[in-house]
Structure formats: structure tokens, C-alpha cells
Protein backbone atom coordinates (compact mmCIF):
# COMPACT_ATOMS: atom_id res chain seq x y z
CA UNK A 1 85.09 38.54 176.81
CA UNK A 2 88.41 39.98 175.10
CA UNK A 3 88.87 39.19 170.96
CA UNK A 4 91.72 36.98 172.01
CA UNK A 5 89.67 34.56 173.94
CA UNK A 6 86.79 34.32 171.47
CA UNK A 7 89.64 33.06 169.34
CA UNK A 8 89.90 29.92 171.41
CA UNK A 9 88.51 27.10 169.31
CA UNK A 10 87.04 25.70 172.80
CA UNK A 11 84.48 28.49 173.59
CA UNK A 12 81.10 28.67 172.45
CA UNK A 13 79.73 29.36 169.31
CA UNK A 14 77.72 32.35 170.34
CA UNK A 15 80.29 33.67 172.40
CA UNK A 16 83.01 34.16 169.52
CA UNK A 17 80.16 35.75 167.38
CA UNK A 18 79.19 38.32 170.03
CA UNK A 19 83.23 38.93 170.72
CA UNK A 20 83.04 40.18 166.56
CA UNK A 21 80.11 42.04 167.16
CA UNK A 22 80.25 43.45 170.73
CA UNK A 23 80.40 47.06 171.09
CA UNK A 24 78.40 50.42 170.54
CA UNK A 25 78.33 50.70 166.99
CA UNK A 26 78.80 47.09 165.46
CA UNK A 27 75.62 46.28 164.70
CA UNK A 28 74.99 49.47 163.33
CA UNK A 29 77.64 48.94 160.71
CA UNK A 30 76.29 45.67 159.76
CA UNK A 31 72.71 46.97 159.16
CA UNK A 32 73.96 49.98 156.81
CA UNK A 33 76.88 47.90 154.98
CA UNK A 34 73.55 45.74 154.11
CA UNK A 35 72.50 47.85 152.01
CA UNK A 36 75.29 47.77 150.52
CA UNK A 37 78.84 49.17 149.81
CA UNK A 38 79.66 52.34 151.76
CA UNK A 39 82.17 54.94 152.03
CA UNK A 40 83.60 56.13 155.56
CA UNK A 41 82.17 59.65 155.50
CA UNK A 42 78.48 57.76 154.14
CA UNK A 43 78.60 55.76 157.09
CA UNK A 44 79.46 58.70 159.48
CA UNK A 45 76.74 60.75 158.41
CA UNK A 46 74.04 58.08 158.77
CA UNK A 47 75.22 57.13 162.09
CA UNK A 48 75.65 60.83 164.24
CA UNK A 49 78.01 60.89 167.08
CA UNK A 50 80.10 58.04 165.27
CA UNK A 51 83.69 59.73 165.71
CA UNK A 52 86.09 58.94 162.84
CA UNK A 53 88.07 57.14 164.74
CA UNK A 54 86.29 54.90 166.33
CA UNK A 55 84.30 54.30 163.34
CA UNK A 56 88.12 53.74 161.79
CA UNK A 57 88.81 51.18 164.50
CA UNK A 58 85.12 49.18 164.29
CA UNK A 59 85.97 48.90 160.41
CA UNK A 60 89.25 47.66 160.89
CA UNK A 61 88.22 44.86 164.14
CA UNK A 62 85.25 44.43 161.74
CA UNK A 63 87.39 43.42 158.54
CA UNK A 64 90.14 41.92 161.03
CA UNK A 65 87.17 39.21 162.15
CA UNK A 66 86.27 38.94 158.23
CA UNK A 67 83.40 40.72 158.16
CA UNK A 68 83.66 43.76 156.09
CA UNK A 69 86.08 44.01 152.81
CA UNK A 70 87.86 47.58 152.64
CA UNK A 71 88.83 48.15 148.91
CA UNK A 72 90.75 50.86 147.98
CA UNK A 73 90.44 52.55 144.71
CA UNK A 74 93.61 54.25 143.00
CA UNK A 75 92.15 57.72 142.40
CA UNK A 76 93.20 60.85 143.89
CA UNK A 77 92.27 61.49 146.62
CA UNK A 78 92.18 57.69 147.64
CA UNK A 79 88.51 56.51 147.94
CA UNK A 80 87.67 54.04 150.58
CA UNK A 81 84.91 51.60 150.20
CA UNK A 82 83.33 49.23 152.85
CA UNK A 83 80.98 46.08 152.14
CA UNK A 84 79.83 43.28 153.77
CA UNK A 85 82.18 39.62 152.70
CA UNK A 86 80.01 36.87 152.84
CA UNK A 87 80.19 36.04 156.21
CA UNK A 88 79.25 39.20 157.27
CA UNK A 89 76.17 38.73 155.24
CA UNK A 90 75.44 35.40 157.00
CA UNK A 91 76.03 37.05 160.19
CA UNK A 92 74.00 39.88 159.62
CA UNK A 93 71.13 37.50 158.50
CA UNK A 94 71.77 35.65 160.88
CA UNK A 95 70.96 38.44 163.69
CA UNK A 96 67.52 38.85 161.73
CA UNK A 97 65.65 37.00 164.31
CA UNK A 98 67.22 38.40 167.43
CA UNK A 99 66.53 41.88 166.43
CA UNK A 100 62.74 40.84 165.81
CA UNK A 101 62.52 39.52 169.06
CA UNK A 102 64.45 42.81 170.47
CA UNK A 103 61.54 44.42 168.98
CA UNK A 104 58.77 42.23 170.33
CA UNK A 105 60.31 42.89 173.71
CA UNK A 106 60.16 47.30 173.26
CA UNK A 107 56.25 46.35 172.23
CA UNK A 108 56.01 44.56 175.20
CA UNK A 109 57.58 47.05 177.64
CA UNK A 110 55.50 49.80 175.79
CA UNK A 111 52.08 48.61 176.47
CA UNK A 112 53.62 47.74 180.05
CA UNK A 113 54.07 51.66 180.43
CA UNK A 114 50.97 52.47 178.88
CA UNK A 115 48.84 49.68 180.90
CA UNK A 116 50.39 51.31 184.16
CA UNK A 117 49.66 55.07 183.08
CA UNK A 118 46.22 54.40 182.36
CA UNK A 119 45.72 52.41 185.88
């Protein structure tokens, strides 16, 4: 599903969400802007193998969807700071119980493994 079609007021619910929040690193963002506000080389170094600009282009999809607020203080040099707007937050909470049952489902698939090692 392409960003323009999740804009079309007649698709579903969960498909526009998962059109703001599909790709690699997303997610990731959402869970460390939780936290709270971050600056671009923060997030970079808690998330290796993030390149700059991807992580650049996530932030600006991400803030384009209304997500994330960038706010730029006049200092020199410029310093960029990220944080979730509210419906990021609501998003992000919302998410809560999918990654919980993402979870449950590793657990599973883990004792799976080990029941079939020990047979």
C-alpha cells in the first residue's frame, strides 16, 4: 500500500495506520521518541545501522503523517529536536497490545524449538 492510497478516506482504518508506520525503522522511532524528546544523532546511536538519511526521511514521512514534531532551536549550530505530537502518542499506545502479543508469539515459537530439540 503506497502513502497516497492510505490517504483515501474509503480504505480501512488499519490500513492508513500501517501506511504511517510501515517500514524498517518506524516503529523503532516511535518506541524511543516515547521516552521522550530526541535529537537526530540520539536516535542514531540507539538504533545502529540507522543511516542518516534514511533516519532523515522516516522523521520527515513520520512528521508529514503528524506523528513526530521537529522543533528547531536558534543556536549555533542549529539543534534539532524530535518528539512524539499527540497522535503519535495515541498511536504508539495504541500498538501496546500488538507488540505484547508479538511477544507471546516469540514465547511460543521458543518453547516450539526447545520442545523439538529435546524430542
Amino acid at each position: 500500500m503506497t502513502r497516497s492510497q492510505a490517504a483515501n478516506p474509503n480504505v480501512c482504518g488499519v490500513t492508513a495506520v500501517i501506511a504511517v508506520i510501515d517500514g524498517k525503522w518506524k516503529t523503532s522511532l516511535l518506541w524511543l521518541l516515547e521516552a521522550g524528546p530526541q535529537r537526530p544523532a540520539e536516535i542514531r546511536r540507539r538504533l545502529p545501522g540507522l543511516s542518516e538519511k534514511v533516519l532523515t526521511q522516516a522523521l520527515r514521512e513520520m512528521e508529514s503523517d503528524g506523528l513526530v514534531h521537529r522543533e528547531v532551536h536558534d543556536v549555533l549550530p542549529l539543534k534539532t529536536v524530535y518528539s512524539l505530537t499527540d497522535f503519535g502518542r495515541r498511536l504508539s499506545d495504541a500498538l501496546g497490545p500488538v507488540s505484547d502479543l508479538g511477544h507471546e508469539r516469540l514465547d511460543r515459537m521458543t518453547a516450539e524449538r526447545a520442545e523439538l530439540s529435546v524430542s
